[in-house]
Protein backbone atom coordinates (compact mmCIF):
# COMPACT_ATOMS: atom_id res chain seq x y z
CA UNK A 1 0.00 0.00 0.00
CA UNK A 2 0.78 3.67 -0.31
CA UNK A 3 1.86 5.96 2.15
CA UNK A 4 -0.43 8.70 3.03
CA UNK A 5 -0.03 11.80 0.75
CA UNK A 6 2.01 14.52 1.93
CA UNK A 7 -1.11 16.74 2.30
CA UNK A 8 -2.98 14.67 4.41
CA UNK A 9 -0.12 13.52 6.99
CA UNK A 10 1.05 17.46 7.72
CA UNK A 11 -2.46 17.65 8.69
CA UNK A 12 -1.98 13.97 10.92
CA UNK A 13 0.86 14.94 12.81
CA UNK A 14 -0.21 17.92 13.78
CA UNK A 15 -2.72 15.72 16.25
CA UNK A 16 0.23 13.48 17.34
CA UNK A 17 0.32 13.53 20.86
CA UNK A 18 -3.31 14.25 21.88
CA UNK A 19 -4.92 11.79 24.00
CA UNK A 20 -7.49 13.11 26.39
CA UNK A 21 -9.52 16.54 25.60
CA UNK A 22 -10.73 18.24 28.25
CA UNK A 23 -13.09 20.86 26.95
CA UNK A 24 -14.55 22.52 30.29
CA UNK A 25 -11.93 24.66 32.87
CA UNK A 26 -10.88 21.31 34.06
CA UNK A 27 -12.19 17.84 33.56
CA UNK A 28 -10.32 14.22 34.55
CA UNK A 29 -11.09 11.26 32.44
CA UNK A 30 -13.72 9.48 33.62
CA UNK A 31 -11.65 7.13 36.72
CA UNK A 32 -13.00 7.11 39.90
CA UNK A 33 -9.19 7.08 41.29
CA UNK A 34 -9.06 10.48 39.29
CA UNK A 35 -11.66 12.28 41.42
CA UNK A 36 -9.10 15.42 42.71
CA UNK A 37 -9.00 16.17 39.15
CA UNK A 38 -12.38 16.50 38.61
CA UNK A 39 -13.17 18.79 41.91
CA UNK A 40 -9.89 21.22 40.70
CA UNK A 41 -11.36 24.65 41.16
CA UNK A 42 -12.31 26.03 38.14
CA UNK A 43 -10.19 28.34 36.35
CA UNK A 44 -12.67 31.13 35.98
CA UNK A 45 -11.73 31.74 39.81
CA UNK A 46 -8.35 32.49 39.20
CA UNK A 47 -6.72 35.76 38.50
CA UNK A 48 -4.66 34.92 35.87
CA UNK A 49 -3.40 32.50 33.35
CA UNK A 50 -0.15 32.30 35.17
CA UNK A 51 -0.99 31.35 38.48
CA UNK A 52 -3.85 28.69 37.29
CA UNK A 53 -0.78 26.91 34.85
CA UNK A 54 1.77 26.54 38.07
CA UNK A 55 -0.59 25.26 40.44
CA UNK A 56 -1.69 22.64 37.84
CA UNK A 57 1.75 21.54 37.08
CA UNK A 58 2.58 21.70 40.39
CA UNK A 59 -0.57 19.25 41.38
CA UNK A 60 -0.67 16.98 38.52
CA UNK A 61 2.80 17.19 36.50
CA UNK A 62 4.07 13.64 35.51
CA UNK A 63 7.17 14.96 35.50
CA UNK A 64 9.34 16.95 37.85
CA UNK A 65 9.53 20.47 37.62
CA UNK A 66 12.47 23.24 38.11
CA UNK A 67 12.54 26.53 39.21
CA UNK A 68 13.34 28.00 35.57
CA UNK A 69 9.35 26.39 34.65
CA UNK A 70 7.67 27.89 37.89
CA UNK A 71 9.59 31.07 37.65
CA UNK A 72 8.55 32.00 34.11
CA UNK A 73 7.19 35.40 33.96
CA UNK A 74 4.26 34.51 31.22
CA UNK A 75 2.38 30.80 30.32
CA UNK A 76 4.13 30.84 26.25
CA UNK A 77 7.76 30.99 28.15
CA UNK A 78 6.71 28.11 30.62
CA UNK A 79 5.98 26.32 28.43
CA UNK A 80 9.23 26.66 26.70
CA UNK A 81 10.83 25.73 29.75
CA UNK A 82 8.78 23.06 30.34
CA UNK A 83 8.89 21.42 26.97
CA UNK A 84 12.67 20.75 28.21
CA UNK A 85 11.46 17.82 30.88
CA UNK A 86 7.94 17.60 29.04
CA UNK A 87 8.63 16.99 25.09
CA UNK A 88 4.32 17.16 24.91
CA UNK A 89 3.86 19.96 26.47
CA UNK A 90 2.37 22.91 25.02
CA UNK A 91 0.38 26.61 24.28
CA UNK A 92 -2.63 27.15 22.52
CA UNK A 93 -3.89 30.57 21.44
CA UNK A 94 -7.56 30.81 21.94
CA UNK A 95 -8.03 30.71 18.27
CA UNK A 96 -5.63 28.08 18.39
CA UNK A 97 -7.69 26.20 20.85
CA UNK A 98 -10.68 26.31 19.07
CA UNK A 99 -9.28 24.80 16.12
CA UNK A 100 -7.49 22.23 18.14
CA UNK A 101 -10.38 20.97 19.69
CA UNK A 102 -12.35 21.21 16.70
CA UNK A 103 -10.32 18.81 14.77
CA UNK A 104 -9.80 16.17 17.74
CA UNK A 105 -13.32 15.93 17.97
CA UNK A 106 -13.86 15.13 14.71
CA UNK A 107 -15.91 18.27 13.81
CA UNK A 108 -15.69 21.56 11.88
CA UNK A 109 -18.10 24.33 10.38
CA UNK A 110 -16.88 24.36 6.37
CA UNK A 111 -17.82 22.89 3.42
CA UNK A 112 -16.42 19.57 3.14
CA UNK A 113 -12.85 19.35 1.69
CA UNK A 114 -9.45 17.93 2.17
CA UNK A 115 -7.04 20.15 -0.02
CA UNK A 116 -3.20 20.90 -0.33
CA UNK A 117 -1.33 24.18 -0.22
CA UNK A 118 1.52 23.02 -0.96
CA UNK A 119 2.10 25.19 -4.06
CA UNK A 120 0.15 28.42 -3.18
CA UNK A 121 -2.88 26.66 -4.92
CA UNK A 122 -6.10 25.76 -2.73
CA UNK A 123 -6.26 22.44 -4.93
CA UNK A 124 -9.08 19.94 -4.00
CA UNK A 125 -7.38 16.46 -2.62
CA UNK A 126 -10.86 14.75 -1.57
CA UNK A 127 -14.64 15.65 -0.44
CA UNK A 128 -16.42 14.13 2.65
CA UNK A 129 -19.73 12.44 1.55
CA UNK A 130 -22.90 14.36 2.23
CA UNK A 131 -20.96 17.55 2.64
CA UNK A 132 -21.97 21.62 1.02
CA UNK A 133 -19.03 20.45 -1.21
CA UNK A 134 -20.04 17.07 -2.64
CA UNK A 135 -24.03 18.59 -3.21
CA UNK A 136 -22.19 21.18 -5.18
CA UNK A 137 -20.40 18.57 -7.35
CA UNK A 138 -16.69 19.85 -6.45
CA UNK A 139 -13.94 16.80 -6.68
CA UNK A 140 -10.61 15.53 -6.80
CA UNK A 141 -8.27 18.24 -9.03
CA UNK A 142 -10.31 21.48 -8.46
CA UNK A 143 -8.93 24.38 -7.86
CA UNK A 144 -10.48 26.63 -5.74
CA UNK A 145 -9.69 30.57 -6.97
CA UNK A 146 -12.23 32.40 -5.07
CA UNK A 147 -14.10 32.62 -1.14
CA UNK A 148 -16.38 35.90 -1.28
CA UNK A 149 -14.54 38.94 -2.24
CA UNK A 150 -10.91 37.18 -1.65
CA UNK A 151 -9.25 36.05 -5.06
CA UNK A 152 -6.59 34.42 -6.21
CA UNK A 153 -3.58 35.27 -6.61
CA UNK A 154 -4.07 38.53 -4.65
CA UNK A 155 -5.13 36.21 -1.65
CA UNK A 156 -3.06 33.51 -0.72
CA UNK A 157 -4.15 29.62 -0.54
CA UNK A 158 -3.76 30.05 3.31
CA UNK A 159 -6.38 33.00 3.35
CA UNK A 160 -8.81 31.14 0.90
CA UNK A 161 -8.38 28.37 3.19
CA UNK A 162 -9.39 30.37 6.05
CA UNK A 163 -12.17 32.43 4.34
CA UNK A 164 -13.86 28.47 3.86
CA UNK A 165 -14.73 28.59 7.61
CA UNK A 166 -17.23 30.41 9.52
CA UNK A 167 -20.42 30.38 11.41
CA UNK A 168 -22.86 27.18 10.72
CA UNK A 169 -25.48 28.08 8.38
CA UNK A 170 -23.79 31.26 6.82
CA UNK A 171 -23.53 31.28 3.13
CA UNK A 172 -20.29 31.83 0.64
CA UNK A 173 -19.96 31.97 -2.59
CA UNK A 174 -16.52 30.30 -4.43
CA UNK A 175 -14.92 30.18 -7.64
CA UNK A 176 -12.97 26.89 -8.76
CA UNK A 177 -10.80 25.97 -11.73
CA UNK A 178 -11.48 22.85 -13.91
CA UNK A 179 -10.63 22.11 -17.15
CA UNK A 180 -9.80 25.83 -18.12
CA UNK A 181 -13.09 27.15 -16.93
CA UNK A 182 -13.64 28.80 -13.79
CA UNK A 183 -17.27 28.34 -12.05
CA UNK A 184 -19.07 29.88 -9.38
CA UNK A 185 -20.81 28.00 -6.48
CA UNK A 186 -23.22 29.45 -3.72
CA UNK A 187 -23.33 27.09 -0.53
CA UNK A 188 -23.88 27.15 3.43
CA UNK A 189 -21.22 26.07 5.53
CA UNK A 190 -22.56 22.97 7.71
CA UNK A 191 -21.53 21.18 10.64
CA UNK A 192 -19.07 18.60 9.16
CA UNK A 193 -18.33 15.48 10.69
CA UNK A 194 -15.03 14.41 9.57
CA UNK A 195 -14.02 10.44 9.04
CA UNK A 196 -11.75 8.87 10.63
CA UNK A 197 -11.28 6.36 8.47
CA UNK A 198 -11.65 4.56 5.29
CA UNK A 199 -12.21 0.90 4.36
CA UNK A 200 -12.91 -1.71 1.43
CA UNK A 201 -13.06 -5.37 0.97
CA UNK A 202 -10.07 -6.59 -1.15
CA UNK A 203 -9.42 -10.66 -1.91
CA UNK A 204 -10.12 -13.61 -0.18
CA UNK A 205 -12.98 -12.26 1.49
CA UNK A 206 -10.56 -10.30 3.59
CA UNK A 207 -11.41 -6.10 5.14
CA UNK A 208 -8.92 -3.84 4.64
CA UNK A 209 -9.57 -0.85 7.11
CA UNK A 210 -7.49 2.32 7.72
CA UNK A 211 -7.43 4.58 10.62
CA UNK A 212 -6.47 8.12 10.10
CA UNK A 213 -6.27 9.29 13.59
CA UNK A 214 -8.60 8.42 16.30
CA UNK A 215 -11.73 11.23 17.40
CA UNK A 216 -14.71 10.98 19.97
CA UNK A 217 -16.54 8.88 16.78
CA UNK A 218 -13.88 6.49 15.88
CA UNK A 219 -15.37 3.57 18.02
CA UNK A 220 -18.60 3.83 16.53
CA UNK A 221 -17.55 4.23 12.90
CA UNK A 222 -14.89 1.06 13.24
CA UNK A 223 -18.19 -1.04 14.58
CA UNK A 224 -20.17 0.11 12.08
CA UNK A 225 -17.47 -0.37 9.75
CA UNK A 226 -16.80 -3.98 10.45
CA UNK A 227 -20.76 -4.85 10.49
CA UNK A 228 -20.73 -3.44 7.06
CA UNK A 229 -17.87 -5.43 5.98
CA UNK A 230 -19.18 -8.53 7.44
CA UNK A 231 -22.92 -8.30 5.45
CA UNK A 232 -20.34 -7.92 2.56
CA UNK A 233 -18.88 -11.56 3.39
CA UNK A 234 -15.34 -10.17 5.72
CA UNK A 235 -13.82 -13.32 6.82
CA UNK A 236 -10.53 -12.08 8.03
CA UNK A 237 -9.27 -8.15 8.65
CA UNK A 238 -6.90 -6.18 7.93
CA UNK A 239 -6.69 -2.75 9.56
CA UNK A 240 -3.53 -0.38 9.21
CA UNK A 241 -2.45 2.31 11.40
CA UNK A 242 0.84 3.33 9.34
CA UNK A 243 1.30 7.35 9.78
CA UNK A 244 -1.80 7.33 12.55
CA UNK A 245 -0.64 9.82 14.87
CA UNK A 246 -3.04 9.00 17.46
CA UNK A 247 -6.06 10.86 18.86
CA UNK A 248 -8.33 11.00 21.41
CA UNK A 249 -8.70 8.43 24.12
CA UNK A 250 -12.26 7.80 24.40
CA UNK A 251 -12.13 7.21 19.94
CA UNK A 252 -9.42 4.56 21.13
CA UNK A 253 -11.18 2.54 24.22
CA UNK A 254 -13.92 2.49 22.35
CA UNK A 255 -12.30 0.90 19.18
CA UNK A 256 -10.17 -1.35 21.11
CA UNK A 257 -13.73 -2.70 22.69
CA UNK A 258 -14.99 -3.50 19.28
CA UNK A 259 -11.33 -5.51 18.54
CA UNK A 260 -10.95 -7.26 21.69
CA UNK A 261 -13.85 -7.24 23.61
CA UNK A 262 -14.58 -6.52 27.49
CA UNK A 263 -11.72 -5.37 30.12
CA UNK A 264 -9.39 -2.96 30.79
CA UNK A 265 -7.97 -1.16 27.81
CA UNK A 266 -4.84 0.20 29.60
CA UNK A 267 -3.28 1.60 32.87
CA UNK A 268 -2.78 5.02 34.14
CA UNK A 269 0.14 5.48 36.41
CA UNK A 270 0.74 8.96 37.69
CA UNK A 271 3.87 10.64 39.14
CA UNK A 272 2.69 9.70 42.93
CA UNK A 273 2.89 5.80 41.51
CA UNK A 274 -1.38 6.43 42.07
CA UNK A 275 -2.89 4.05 39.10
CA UNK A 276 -6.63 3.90 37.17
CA UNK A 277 -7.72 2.51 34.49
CA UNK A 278 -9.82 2.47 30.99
CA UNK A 279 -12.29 -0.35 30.87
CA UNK A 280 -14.75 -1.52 28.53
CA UNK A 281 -17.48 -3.36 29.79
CA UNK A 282 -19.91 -4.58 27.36
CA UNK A 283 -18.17 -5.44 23.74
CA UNK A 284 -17.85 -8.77 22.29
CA UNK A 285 -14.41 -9.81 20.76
CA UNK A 286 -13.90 -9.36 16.76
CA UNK A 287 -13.61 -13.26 16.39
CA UNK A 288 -11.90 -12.70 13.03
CA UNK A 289 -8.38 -13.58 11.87
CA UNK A 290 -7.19 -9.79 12.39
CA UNK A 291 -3.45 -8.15 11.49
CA UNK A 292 -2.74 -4.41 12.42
CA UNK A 293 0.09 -2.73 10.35
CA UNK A 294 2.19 -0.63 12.26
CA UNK A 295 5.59 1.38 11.59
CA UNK A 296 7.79 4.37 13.39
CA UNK A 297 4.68 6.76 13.05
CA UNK A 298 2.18 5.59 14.12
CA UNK A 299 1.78 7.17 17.44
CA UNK A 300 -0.22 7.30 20.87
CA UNK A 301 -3.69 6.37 21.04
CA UNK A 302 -2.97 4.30 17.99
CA UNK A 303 -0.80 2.65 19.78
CA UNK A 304 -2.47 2.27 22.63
CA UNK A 305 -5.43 0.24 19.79
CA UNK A 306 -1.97 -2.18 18.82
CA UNK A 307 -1.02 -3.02 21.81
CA UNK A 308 -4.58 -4.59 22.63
CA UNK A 309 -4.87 -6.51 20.43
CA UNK A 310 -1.52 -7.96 20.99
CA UNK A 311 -1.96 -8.00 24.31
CA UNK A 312 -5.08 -10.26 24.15
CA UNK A 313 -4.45 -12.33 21.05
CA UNK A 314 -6.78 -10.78 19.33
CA UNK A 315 -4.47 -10.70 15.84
CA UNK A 316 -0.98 -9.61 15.53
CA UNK A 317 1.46 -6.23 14.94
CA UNK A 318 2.94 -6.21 11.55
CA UNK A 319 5.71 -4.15 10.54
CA UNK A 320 7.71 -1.94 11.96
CA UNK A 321 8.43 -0.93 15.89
CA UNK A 322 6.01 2.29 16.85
CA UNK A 323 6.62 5.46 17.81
CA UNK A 324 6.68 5.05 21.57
CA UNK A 325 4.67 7.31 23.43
CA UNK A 326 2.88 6.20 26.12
CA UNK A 327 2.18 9.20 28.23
CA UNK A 328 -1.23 11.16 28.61
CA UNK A 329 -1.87 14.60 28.40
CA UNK A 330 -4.69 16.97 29.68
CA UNK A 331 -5.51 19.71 27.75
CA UNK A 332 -6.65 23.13 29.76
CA UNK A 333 -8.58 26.21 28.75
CA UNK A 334 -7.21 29.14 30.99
CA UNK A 335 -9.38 32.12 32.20
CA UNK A 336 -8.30 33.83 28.60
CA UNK A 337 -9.34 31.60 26.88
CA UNK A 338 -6.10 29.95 26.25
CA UNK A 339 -4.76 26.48 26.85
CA UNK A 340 -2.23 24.46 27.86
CA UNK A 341 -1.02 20.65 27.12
CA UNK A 342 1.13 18.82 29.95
CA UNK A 343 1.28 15.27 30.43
CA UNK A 344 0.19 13.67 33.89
CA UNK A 345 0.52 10.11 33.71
CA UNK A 346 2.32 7.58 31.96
CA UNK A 347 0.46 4.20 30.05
CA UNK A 348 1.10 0.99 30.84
CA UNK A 349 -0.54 -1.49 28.38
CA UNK A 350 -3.59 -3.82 29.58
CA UNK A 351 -0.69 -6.66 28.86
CA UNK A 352 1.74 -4.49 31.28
CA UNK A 353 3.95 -3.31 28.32
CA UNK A 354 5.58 0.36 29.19
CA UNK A 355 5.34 2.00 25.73
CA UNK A 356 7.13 4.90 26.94
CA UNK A 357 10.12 2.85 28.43
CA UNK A 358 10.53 0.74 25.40
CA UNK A 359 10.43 3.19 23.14
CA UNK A 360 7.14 1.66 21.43
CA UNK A 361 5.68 -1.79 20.43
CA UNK A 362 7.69 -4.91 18.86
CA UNK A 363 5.84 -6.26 15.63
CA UNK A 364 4.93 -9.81 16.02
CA UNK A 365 6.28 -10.12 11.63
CA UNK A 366 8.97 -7.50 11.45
CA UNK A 367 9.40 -5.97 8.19
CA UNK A 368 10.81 -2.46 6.73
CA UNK A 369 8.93 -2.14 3.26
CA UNK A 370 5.64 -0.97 3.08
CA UNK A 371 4.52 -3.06 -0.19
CA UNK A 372 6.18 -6.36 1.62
CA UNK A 373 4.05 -5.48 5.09
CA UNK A 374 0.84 -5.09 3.44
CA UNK A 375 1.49 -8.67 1.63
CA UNK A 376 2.32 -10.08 4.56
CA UNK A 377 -0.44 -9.10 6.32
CA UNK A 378 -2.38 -10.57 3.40
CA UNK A 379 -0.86 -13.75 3.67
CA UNK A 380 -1.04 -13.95 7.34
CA UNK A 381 -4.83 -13.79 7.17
CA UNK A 382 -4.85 -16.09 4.39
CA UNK A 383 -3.07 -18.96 6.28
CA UNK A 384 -5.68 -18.40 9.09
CA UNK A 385 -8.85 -18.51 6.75
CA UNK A 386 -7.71 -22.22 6.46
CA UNK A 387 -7.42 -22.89 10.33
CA UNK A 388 -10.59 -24.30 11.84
CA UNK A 389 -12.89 -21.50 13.82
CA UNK A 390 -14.21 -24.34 16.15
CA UNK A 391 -13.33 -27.92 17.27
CA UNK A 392 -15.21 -30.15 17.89
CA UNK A 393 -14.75 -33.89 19.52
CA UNK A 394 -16.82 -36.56 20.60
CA UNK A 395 -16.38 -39.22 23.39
CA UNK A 396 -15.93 -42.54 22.39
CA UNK A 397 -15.45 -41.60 18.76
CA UNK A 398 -12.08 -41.76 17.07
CA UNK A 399 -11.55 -38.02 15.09
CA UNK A 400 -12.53 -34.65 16.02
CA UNK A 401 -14.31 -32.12 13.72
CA UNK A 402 -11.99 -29.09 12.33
CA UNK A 403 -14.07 -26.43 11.42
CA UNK A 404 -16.81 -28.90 9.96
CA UNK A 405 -14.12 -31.01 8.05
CA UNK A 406 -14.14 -34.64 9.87
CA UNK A 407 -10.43 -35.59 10.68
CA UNK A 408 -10.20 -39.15 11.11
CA UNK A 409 -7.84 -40.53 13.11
CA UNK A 410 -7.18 -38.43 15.96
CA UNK A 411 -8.03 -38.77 18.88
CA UNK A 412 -11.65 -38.17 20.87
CA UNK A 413 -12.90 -36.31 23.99
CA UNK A 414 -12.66 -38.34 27.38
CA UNK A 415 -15.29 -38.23 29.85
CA UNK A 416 -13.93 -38.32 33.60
CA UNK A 417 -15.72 -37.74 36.34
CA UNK A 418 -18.34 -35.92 34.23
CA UNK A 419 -15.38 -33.52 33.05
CA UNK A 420 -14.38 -33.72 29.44
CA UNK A 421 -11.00 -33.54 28.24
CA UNK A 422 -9.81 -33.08 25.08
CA UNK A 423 -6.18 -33.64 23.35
CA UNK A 424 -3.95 -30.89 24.81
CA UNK A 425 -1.42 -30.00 21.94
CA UNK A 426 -4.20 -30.90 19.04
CA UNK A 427 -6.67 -28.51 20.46
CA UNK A 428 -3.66 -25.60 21.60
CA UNK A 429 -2.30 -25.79 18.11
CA UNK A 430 -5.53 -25.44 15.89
CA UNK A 431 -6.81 -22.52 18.22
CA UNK A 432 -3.63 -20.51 17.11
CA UNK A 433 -1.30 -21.08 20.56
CA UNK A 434 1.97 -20.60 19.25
CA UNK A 435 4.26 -23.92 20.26
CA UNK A 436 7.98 -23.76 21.56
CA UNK A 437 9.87 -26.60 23.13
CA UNK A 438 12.87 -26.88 24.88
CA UNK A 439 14.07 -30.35 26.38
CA UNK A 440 10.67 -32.31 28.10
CA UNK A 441 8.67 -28.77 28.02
CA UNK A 442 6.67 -27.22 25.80
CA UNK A 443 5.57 -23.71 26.31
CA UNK A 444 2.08 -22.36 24.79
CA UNK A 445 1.46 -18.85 23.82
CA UNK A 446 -1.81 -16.80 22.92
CA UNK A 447 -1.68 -13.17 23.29
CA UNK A 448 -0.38 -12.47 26.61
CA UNK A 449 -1.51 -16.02 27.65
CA UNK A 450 0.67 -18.77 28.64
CA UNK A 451 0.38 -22.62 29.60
CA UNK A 452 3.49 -24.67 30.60
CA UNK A 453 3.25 -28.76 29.92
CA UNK A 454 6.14 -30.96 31.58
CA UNK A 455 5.45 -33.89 29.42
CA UNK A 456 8.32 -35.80 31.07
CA UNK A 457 5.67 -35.25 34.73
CA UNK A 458 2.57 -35.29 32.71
CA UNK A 459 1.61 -31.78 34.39
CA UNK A 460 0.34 -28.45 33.56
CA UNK A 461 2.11 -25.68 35.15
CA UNK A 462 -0.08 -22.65 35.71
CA UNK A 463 0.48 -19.44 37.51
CA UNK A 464 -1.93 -20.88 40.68
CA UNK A 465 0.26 -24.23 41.00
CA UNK A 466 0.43 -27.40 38.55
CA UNK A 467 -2.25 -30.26 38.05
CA UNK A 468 -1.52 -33.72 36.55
CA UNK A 469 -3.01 -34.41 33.08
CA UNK A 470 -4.85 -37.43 31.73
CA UNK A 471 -2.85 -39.50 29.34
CA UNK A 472 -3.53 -42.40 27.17
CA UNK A 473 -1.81 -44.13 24.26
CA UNK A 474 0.64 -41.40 24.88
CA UNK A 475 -1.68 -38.19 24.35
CA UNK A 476 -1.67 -35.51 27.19
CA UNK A 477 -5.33 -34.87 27.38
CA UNK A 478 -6.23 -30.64 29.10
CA UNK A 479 -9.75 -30.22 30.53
CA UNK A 480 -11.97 -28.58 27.82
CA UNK A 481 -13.38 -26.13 30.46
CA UNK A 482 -9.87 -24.87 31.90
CA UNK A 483 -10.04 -23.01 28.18
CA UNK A 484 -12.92 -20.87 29.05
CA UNK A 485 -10.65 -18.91 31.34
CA UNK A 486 -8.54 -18.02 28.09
CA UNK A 487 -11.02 -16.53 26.31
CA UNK A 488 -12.42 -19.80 24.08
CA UNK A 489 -15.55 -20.59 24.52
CA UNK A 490 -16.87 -24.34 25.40
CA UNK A 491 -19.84 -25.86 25.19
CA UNK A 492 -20.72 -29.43 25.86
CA UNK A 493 -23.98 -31.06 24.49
CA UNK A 494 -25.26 -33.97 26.37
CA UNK A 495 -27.07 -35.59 23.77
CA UNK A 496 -24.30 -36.24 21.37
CA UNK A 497 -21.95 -36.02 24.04
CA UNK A 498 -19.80 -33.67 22.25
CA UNK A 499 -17.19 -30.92 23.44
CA UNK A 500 -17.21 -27.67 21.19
CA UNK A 501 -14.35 -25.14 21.26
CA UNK A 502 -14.55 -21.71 19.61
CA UNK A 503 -11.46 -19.33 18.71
């Protein structure tokens, strides 16, 4: 695949280390361990934007501050200083602010467009569907050469950029180049909510899905994405957060809900060693064959997406090693009207990595070039297509079911004690446990999972102490229903006396 034009990732990275928005005086993310940020006086009471920014840093600071931050004579020059110990730190004019938010969010007043500047020409790059823009029929390759009484080339791209924006509702009139002729368009400028991402269905049956950056709407459009990918027939997917700079960390949970499922999405330490945490309570796991494509951009909240579903086993990381940040900032609006970024607490993975410390996530398939990731990713999916999504065995009855496809031969369920078992490494090995061994002991590994057989002892060694497996004719046999605790579900029918076990 293609990297992400020029145009579109200035406007990316501008977002990169935004996690949390905070669009009243002073809001915490929605812990319950984060309560003393959520009663901080409000910054309306204070005198100035000065005294409001020290006594935040001074309360809730990750990092440690010096006298050269808390002795700046204005908020722009400590920040300067700060930026020194915080590299996320920063100032926002209130215009600034506005526009900040605005685009986190995932909203803007205009009329629809992605365009490039690049050459002092306000040329048309893309137009969101259902926007002023697309009803007026503008597309890929106009130019745009007037916004009300501005023209070019008297008025720059920049200001004909600017001159696009303004109150919802309010009308403008513009001029565009195409194909030598220049035509005029009347339009209102609308509320515009902005995608986050794009997707298609390529071979195989397999969704390809890319996430531009993560906003307040980005778990709801991935859901709604994948539904609409699996009425299309999505057996496996593919979603790629190359050049995704990150976000906002509700757009994140949420998507990592819709990937993995239930639990806690990651870890909030702050500089007290104080902890929280992100949970999801209600979402089912994708349940698909699922690769993300990472590389040295992609950033943050994106990351944050990655490393859950490594973490769980959910699919794998493809590519190169991330970006590595795995702090969290809070972003303040000051009695000006103003704000401020500083970070307050570092992220620690739901599978305990330290993004931060690492210096970002390890691909599971480590590769440099872009075209060889993608087809890697490709194949990846393709090799699990053709693993079974269930298993199936019956007691008494030689064989087991792969997927539907009868495999004669191996071996059946055992019924002890009105437990069923079911062959250990068989089972592990079609559910996608990856298999080392080293002398008498073979480890299993599934996401963040791990089980430990001493076949020499005949035991399973698990963090809570070891039990002795059944063996016959030389087959280690696990109970079926230990499995439920790693995520696979099991389901026993009495009548045909059968053990099922879903991915």
């Amino acid at each position: 695949m293609n990297k992400i034009p020029q145009w579109k990732l200035r406007c990316l990275l501008a977002l990169l280390v935004m996690l949390a928005i905070l669009l009243t005086s002073f809001i915490a993310m929605a812990d319950d361990t984060e309560d003393a940020l959520s009663q901080q006086q409000p910054a309306l009471t204070w005198s100035d934007d000065l005294s409001y920014v020290k006594h935040l840093l001074r309360t809730y600071s990750y990092y440690d501050l010096d006298k050269t931050v808390l002795n700046a004579k204005d908020v722009p020059a400590l920040i300067k200083e700060l930026q020194k110990v915080d590299p996320w730190a920063d100032y926002f004019s209130a215009e600034e602010l506005k526009e900040f938010v605005a685009e986190i969010e995932g909203e803007f007043v205009g009329i629809g467009i992605y365009v490039d500047t690049s050459e002092d020409k306000l040329m048309v790059q893309g137009v969101i569907a259902n926007s002023p823009a697309e009803k007026a029929g503008l597309k890929y390759g106009d130019i745009i050469v007037g916004v009300d009484k501005l023209a070019a080339p008297k008025a720059s791209a920049d200001e004909l950029l600017e001159a696009l924006s303004g109150e919802e509702n309010s009308l403008l009139t513009i001029k565009y180049q195409r194909d030598g002729r220049i035509i005029e368009e009347t339009m209102n400028r609308k509320k515009i909510t902005m995608p986050s991402m794009e997707y298609w269905l390529l071979e195989n049956n397999i969704g390809y899905l890319q996430i531009e950056m993560f906003t307040s709407h980005t778990g709801e459009e991935l859901d709604d994405a994948i539904k609409s990918l699996k009425k299309r027939g999505m057996q496996a997917l593919m979603i790629d957060l190359r050049y995704c700079p990150g976000g906002e960390l509700d757009g994140a949970v949420a998507s990592s809900g819709v990937l993995v499922g239930a639990g806690p999405m990651m870890f909030f330490v702050d500089s007290d060693g104080w902890y929280s945490f992100a949970p999801v309570d209600e979402d089912k796991p994708l349940n698909l064959p699922l690769a993300v494509l990472i590389n040295s951009l992609t950033a943050s909240a994106a990351e944050t997406v990655a490393a859950n579903v490594q973490d769980s086993g959910a699919g794998i990381l493809i590519g190169e090693p991330s970006f590595g940040k795995g702090v969290m900032q809070e972003l303040v609006d000051l009695p000006s009207g103003a704000g401020i970024k500083f970070t307050t607490s570092k992220i620690i993975t739901r599978g305990y990595q330290d993004i931060d410390l690492s210096g970002g996530l390890m691909p599971d398939i480590y590769t440099e070039d872009e075209e060889a990731q993608y087809e890697q990713a490709l194949n990846w999916l393709k090799e699990q297509m053709a693993k079974p999504s269930f298993l199936k065995f019956y007691v008494g009855l030689p064989g087991c079911s792969l997927g539907g496809d009868w495999q004669s031969g191996a071996s059946g369920a055992l019924l002890i004690k009105d437990a069923a078992f079911v062959p250990l490494d068989l089972t592990l090995t079609n559910l996608g446990w990856q298999k080392e061994q080293r002398d008498s002991i073979d480890y299993y590994r599934h996401g963040n999972h791990r089980l430990i057989v001493d076949k020499a002892k005949q035991k399973l060694i698990l963090a809570t102490g070891s039990q002795t497996l059944n063996s016959q004719e030389g087959i280690l046999y696990l109970p079926a229903a230990l499995l439920r605790q790693y995520g696979h579900q099991v389901t026993w029918d009495g009548g045909q006396r059968s053990v099922r076990i879903d991915k």
